[in-house]
C-alpha atoms as a PDB file:
ATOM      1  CA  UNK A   1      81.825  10.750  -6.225  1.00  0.00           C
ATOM      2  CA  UNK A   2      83.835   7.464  -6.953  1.00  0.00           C
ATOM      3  CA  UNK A   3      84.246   6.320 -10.093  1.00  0.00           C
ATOM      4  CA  UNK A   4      82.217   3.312  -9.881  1.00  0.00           C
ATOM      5  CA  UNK A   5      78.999   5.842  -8.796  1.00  0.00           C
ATOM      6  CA  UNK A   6      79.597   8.043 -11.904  1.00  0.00           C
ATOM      7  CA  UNK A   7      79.720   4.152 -14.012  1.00  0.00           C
ATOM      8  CA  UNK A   8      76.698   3.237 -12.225  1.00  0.00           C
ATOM      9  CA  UNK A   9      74.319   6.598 -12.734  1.00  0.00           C
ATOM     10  CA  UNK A  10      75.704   6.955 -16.712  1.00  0.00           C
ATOM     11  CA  UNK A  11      72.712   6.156 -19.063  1.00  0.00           C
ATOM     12  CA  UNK A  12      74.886   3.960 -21.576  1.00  0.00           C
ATOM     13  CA  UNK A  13      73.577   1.164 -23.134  1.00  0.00           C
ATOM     14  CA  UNK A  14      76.444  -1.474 -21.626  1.00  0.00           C
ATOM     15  CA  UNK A  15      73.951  -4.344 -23.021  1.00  0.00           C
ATOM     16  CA  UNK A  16      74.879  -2.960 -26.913  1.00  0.00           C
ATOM     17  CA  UNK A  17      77.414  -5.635 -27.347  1.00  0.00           C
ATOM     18  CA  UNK A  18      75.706  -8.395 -26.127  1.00  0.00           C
ATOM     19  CA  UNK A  19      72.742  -7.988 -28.118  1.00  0.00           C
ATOM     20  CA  UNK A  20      74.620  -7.727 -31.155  1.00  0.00           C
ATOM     21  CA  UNK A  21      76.746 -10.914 -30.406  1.00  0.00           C
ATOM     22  CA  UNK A  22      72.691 -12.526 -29.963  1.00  0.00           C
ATOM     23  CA  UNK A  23      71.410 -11.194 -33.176  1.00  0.00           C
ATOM     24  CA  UNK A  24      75.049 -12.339 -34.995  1.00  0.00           C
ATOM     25  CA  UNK A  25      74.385 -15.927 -33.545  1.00  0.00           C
ATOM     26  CA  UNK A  26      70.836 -16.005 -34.549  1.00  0.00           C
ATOM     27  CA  UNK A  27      71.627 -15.497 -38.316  1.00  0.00           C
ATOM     28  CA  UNK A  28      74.813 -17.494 -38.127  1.00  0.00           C
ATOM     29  CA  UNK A  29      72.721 -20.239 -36.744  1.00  0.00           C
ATOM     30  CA  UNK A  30      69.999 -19.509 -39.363  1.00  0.00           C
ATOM     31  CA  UNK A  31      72.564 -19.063 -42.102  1.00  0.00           C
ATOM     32  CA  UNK A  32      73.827 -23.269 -40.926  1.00  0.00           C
ATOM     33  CA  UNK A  33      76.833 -21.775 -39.300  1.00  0.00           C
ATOM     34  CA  UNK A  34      78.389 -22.577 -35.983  1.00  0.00           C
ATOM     35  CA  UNK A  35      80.322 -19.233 -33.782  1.00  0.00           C
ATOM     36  CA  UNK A  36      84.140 -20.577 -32.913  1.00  0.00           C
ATOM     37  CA  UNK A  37      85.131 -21.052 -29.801  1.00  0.00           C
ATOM     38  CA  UNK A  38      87.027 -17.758 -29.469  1.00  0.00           C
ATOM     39  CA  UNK A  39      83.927 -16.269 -30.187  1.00  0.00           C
ATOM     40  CA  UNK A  40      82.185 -17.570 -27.825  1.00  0.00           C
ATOM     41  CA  UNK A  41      84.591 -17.337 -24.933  1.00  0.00           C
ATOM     42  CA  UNK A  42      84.501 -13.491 -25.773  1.00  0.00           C
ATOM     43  CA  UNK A  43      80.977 -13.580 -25.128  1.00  0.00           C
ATOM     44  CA  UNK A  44      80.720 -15.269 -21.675  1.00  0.00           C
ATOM     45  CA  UNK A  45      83.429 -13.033 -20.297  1.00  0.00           C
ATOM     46  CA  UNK A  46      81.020 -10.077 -21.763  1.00  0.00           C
ATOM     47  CA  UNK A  47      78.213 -11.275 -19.907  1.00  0.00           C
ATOM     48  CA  UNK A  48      80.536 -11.582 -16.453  1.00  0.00           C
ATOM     49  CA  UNK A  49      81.907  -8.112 -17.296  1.00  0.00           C
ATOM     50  CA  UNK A  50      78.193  -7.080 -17.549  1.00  0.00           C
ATOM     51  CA  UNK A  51      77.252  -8.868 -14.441  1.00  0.00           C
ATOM     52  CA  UNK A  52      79.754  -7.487 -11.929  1.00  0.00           C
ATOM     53  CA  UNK A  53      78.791  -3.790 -13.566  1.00  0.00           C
ATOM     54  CA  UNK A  54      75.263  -4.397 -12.291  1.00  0.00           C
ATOM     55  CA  UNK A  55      76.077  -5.818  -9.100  1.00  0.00           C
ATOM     56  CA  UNK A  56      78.413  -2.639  -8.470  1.00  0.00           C
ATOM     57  CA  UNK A  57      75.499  -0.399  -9.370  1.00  0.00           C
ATOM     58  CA  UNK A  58      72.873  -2.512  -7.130  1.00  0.00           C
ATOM     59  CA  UNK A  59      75.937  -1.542  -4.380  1.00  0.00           C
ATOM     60  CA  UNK A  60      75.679   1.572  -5.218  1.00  0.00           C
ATOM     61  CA  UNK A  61      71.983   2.270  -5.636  1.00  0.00           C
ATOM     62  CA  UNK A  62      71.338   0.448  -1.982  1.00  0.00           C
ATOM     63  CA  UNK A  63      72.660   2.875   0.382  1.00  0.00           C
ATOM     64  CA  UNK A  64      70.067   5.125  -1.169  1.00  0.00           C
ATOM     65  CA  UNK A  65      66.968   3.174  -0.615  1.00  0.00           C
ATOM     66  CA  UNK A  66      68.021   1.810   2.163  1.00  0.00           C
ATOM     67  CA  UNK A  67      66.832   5.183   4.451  1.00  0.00           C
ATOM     68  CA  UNK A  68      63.703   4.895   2.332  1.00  0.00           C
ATOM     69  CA  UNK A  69      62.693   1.534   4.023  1.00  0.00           C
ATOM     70  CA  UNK A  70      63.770   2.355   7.281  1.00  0.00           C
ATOM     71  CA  UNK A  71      61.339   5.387   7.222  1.00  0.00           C
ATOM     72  CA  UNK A  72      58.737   3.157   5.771  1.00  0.00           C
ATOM     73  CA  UNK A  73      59.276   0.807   8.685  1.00  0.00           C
ATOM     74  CA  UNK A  74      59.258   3.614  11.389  1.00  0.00           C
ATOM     75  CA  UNK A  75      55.877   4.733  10.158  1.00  0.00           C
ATOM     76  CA  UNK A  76      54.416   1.603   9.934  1.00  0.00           C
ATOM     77  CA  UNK A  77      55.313   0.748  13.355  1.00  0.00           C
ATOM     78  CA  UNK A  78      54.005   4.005  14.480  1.00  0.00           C
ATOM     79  CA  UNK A  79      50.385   3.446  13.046  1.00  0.00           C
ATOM     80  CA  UNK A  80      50.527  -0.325  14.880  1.00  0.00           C
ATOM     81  CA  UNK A  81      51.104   1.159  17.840  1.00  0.00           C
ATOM     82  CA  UNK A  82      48.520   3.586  17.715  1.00  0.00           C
ATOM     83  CA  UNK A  83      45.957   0.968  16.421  1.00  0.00           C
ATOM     84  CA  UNK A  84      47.230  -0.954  19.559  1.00  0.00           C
ATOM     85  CA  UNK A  85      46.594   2.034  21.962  1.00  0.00           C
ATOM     86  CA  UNK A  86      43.212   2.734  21.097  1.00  0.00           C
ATOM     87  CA  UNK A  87      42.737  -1.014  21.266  1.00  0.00           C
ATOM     88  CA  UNK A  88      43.890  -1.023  24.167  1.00  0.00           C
ATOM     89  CA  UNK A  89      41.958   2.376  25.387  1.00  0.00           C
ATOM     90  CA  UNK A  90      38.750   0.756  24.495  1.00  0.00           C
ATOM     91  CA  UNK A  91      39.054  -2.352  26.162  1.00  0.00           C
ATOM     92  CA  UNK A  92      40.018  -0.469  29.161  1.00  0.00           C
ATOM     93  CA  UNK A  93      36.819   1.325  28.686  1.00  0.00           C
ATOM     94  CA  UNK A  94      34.452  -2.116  28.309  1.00  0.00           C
ATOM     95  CA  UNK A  95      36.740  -3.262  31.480  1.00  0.00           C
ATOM     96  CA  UNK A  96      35.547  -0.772  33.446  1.00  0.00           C
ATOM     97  CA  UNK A  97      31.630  -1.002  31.890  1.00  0.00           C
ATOM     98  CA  UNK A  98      31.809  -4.770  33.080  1.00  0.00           C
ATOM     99  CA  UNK A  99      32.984  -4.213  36.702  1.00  0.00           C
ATOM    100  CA  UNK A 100      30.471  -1.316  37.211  1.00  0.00           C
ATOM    101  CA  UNK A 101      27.676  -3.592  36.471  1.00  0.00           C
ATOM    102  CA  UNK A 102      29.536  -6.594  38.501  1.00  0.00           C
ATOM    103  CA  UNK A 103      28.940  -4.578  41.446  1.00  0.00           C
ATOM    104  CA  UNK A 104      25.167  -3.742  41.021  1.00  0.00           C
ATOM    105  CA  UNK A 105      24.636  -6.924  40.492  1.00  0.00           C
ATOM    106  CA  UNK A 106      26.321  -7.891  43.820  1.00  0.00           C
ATOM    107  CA  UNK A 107      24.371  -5.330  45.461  1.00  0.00           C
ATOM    108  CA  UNK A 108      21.038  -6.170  44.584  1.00  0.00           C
ATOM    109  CA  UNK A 109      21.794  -9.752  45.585  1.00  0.00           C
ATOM    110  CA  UNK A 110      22.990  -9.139  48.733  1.00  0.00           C
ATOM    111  CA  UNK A 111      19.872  -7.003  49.519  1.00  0.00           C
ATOM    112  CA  UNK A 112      17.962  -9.980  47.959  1.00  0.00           C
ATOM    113  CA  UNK A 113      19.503 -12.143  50.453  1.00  0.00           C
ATOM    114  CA  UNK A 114      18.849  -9.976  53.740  1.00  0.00           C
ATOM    115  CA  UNK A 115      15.512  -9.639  52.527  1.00  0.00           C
ATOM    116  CA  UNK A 116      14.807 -13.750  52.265  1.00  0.00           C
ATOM    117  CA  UNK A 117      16.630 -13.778  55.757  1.00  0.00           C
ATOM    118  CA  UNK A 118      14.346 -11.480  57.422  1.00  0.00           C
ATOM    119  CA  UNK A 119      11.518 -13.083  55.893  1.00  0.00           C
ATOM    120  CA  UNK A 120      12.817 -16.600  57.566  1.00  0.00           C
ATOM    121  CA  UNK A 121      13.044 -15.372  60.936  1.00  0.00           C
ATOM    122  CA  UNK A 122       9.590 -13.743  61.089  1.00  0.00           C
ATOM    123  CA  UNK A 123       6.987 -16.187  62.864  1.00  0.00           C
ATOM    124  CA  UNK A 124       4.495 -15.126  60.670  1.00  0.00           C
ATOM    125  CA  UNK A 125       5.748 -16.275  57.393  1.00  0.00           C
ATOM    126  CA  UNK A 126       5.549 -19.779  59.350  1.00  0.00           C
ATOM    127  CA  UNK A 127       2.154 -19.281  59.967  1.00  0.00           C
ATOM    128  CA  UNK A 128       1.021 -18.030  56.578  1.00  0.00           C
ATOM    129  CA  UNK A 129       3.064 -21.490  54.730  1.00  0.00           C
ATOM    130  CA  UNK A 130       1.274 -23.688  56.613  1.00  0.00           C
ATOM    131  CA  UNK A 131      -2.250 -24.206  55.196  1.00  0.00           C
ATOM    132  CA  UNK A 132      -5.628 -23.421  57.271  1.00  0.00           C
ATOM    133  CA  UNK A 133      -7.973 -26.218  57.567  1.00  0.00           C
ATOM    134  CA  UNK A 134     -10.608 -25.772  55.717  1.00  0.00           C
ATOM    135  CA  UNK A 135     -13.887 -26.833  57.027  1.00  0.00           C
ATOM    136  CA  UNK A 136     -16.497 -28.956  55.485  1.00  0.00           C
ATOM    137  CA  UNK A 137     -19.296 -27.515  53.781  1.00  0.00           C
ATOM    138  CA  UNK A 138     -22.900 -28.751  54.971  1.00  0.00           C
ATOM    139  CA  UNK A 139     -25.376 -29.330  53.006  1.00  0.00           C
ATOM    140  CA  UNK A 140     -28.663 -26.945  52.954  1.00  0.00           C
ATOM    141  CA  UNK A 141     -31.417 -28.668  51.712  1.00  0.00           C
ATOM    142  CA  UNK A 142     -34.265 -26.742  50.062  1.00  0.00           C
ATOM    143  CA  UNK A 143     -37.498 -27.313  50.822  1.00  0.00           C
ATOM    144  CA  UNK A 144     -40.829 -26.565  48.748  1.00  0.00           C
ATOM    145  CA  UNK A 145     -42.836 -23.698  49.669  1.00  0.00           C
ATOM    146  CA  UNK A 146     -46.457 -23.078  49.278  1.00  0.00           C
ATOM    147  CA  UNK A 147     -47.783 -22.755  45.897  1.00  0.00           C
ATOM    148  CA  UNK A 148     -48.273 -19.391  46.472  1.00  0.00           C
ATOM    149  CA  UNK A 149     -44.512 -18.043  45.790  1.00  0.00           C
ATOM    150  CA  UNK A 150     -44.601 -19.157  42.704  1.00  0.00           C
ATOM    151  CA  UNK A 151     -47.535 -17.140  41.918  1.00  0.00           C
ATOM    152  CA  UNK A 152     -45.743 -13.533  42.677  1.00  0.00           C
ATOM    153  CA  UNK A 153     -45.390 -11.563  39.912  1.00  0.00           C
ATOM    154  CA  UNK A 154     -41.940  -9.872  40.075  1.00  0.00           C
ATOM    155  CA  UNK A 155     -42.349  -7.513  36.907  1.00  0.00           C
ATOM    156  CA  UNK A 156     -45.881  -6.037  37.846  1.00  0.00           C
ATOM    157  CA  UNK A 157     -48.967  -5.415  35.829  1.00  0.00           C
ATOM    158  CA  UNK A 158     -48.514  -1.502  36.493  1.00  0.00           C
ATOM    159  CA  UNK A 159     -45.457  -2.051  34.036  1.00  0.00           C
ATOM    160  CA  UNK A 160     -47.382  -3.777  31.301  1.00  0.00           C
ATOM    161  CA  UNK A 161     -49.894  -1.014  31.067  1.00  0.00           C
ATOM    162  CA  UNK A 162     -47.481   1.768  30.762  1.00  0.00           C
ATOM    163  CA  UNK A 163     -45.272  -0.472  28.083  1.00  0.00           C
ATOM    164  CA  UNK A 164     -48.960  -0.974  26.297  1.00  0.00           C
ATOM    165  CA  UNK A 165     -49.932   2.657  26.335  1.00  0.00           C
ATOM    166  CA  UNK A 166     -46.623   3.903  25.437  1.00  0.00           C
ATOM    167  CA  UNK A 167     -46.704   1.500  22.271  1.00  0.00           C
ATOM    168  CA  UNK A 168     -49.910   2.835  21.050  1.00  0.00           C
ATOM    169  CA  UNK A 169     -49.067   6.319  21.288  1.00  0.00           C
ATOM    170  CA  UNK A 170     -46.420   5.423  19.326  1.00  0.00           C
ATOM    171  CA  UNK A 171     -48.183   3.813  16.635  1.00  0.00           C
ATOM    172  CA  UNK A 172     -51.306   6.398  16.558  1.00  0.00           C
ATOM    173  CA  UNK A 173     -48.576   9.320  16.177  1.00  0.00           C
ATOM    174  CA  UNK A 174     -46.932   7.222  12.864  1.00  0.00           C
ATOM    175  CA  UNK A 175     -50.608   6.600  11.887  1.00  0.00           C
ATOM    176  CA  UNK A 176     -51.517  10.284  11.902  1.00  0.00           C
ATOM    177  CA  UNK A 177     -48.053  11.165  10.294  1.00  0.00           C
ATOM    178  CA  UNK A 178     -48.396   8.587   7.467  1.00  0.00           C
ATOM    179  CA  UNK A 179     -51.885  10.669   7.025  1.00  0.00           C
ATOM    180  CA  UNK A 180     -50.639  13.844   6.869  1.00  0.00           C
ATOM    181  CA  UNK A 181     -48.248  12.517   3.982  1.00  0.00           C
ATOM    182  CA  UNK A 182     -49.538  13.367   0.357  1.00  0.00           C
ATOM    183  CA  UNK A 183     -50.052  10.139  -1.367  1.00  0.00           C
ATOM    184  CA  UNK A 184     -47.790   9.324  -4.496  1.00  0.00           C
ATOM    185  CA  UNK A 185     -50.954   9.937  -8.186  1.00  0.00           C
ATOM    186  CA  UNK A 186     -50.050   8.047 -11.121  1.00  0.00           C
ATOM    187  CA  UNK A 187     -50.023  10.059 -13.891  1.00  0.00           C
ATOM    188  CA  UNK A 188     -48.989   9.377 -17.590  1.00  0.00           C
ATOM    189  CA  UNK A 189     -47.647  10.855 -20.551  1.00  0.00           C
ATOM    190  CA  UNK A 190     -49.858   9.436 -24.003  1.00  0.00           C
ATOM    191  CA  UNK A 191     -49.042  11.063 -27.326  1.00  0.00           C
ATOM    192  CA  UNK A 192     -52.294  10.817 -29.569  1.00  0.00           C
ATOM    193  CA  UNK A 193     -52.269  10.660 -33.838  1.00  0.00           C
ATOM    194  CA  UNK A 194     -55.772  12.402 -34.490  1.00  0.00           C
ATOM    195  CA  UNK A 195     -56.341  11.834 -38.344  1.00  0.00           C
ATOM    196  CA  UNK A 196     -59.062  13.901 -40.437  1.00  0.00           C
ATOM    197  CA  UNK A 197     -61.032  12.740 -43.164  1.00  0.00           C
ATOM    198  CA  UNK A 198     -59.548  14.452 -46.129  1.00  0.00           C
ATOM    199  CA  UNK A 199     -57.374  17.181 -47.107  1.00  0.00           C
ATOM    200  CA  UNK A 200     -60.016  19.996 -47.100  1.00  0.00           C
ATOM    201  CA  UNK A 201     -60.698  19.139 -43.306  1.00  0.00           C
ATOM    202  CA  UNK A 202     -59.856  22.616 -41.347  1.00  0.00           C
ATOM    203  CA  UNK A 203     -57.009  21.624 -38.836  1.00  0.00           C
ATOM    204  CA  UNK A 204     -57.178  23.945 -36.529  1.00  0.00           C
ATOM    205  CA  UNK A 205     -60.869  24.173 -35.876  1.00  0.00           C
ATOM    206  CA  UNK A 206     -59.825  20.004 -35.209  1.00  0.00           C
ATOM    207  CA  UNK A 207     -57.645  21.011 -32.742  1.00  0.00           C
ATOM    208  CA  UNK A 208     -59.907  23.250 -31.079  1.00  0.00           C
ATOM    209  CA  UNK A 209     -62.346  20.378 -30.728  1.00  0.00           C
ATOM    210  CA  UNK A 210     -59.935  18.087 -29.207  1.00  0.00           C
ATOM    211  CA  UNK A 211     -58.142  20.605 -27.109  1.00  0.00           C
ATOM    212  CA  UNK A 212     -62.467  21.380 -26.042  1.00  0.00           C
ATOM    213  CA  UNK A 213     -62.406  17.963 -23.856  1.00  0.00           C
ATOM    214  CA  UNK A 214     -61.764  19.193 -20.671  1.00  0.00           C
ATOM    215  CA  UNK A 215     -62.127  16.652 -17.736  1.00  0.00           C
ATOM    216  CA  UNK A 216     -60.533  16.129 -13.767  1.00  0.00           C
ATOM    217  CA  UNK A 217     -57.429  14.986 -14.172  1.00  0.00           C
ATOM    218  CA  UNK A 218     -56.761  15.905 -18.195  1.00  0.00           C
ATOM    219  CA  UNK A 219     -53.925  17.736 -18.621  1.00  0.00           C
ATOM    220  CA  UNK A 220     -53.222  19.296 -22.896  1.00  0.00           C
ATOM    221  CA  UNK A 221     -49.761  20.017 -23.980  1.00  0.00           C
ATOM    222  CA  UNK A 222     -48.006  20.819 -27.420  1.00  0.00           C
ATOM    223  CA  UNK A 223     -49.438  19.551 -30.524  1.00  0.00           C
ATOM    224  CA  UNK A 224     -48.124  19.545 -34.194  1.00  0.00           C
ATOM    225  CA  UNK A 225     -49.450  18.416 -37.740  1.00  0.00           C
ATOM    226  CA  UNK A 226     -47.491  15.897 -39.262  1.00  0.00           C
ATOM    227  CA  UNK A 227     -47.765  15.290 -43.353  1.00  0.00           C
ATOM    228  CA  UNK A 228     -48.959  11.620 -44.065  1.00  0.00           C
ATOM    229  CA  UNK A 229     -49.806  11.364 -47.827  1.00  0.00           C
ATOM    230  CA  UNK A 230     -51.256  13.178 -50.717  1.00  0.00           C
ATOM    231  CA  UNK A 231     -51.505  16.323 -48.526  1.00  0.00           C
ATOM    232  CA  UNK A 232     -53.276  15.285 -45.978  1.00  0.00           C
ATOM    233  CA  UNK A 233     -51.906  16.096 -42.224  1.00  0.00           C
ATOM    234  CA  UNK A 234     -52.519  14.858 -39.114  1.00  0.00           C
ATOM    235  CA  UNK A 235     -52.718  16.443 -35.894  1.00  0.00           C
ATOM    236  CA  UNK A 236     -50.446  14.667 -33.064  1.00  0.00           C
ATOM    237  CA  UNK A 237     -51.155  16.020 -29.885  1.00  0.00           C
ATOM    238  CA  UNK A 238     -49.385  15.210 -25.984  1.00  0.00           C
ATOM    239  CA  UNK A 239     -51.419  15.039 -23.119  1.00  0.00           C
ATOM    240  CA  UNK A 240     -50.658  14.209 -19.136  1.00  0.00           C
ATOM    241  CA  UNK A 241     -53.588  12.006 -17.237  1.00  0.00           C
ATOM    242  CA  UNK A 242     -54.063  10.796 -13.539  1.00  0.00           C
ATOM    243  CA  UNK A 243     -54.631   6.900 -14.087  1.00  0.00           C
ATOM    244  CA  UNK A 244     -56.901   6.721 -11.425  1.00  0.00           C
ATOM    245  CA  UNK A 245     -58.920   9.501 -12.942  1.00  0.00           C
ATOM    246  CA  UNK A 246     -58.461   9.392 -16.994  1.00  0.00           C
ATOM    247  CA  UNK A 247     -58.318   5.917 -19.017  1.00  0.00           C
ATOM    248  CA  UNK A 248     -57.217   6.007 -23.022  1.00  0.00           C
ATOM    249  CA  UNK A 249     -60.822   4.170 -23.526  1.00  0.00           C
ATOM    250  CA  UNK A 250     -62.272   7.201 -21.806  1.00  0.00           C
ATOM    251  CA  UNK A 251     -60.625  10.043 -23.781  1.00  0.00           C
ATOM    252  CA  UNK A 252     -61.222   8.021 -27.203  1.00  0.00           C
ATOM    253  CA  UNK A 253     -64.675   8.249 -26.657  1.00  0.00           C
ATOM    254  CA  UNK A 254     -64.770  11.178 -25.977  1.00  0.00           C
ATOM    255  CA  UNK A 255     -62.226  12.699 -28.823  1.00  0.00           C
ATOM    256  CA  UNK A 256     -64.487  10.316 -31.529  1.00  0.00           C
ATOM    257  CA  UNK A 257     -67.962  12.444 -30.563  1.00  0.00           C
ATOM    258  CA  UNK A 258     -66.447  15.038 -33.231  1.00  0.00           C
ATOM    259  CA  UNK A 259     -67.213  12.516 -35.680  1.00  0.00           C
ATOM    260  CA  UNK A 260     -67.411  15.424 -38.868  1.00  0.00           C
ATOM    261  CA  UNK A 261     -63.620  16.406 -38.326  1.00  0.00           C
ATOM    262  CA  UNK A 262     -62.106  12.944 -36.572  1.00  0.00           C
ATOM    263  CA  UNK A 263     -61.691   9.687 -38.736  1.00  0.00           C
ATOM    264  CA  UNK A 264     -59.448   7.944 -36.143  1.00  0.00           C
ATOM    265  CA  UNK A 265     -57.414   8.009 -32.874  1.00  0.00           C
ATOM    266  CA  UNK A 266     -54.332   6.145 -32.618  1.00  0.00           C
ATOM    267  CA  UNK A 267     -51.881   6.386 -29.176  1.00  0.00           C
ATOM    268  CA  UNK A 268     -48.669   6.899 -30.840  1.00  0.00           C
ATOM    269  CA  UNK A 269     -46.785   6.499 -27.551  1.00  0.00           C
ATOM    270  CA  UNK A 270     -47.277   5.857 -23.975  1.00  0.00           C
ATOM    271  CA  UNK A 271     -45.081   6.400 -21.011  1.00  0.00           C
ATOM    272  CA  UNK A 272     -45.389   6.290 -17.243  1.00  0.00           C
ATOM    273  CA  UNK A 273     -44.220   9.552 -15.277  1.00  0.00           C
END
């Protein structure tokens, strides 16, 4: 190794001088005084000094790199021309594709045109062009028949009669199952307020007179006494009727009969079921 190679790779810091001769002419200048000439001479042939020392060790440093690039170079050109190949490989590929279906194409017209030749030659292509005359259409005219055409009956009473019977066996068979259908009874729910006289009035031998009116269509159910005032109770008692059969006027009349344990009758509620 030369001894401009061992200048170039030492780590010194060649630049020392030249930044002190900077930071001496900064506070000089800020200080109001001016570097002499001889001073500054001394610093421009530093900086040349320092100059040619980095161009030698550029020199130096370049043979280096210089392989570096070269390989860089090689390898990049390599990758291009693989890029290119397969390019290339592929169009090759589409090249072919294209003059495969060029052909087909060729053949089927050349079969399309022996086919239209044929077809010219034949006489009876000639004969189907031209058009057939087409002759003219007389004229029929219709003349009235007798009266009695018009009188035929195309659909035939025989018909009518089986349509009729069929209909009415078909209503007398809804009739007799509308028949056989048990018809809907109105019946209601009434909750009656039964009220003795007095307190001493016996309660249940009032119930047992009420609960005694028996009648088509009468249906008891649960009863209860209920206190009204100064210990008197009154007897409120459900019942289910047929409303065809059983009317409130009808069972109050016949409730009030028991005159010697009944004061009033009052329907407390009423309901349809």
């Amino acid at each position: 190794m030369s001894g401009l190679q061992c200048l170039a790779t030492e780590n010194v810091w060649f630049d020392k001088q030249r930044y002190d001769d900077a930071e001496k002419c900064f506070y000089e200048g800020a200080n109001g005084t001016v570097p002499k000439e001889g001073e500054l001479n001394a610093i421009v042939s530093r900086q040349n000094i320092l100059q040619s020392l980095n161009g030698v060790k550029t020199a130096v440093l370049q043979p280096k790199t210089a392989p570096q690039k070269r390989r860089h170079r090689n390898s990049s050109s390599h990758a291009g021309d693989q890029e290119l190949a397969s390019r290339m490989k592929g169009m090759e590929l589409e090249n072919q594709t294209l003059h495969r279906v060029v052909e087909e194409m060729r053949a089927a017209l050349q079969t399309l045109e022996l086919r239209v030749a044929s077809l010219e030659r034949s006489p009876a292509a000639v004969t189907c062009a031209k058009a057939a005359p087409v002759a003219p259409v007389k004229p029929v005219k219709v003349e009235n028949g007798d009266d009695e055409d018009s009188d035929i009956d195309l659909f035939g009473s025989d018909d009518d009669e089986e349509a009729e019977r069929i209909k009415q066996e078909r209503l007398d068979a809804y009739a007799a199952k509308k028949s056989k259908k048990p018809a809907l009874i109105a019946k209601s729910s009434i909750l009656l307020d039964v009220k003795p006289w007095d307190d001493e009035t016996d309660m249940g031998k009032l119930e047992e007179c009420v609960r005694s009116v028996q009648m088509d269509g009468l249906l008891w159910g649960a009863s209860k006494l209920v206190p009204v005032g100064y210990g008197i109770k009154k007897l409120q008692i459900n019942c289910v009727v047929e409303d065809d059969k059983v009317g409130t006027d009808i069972l109050e009349e016949e409730l009030t009969k028991f005159e010697d344990y009944i004061q009033s009758i009052d329907v407390a509620a009423f309901n349809k079921i």
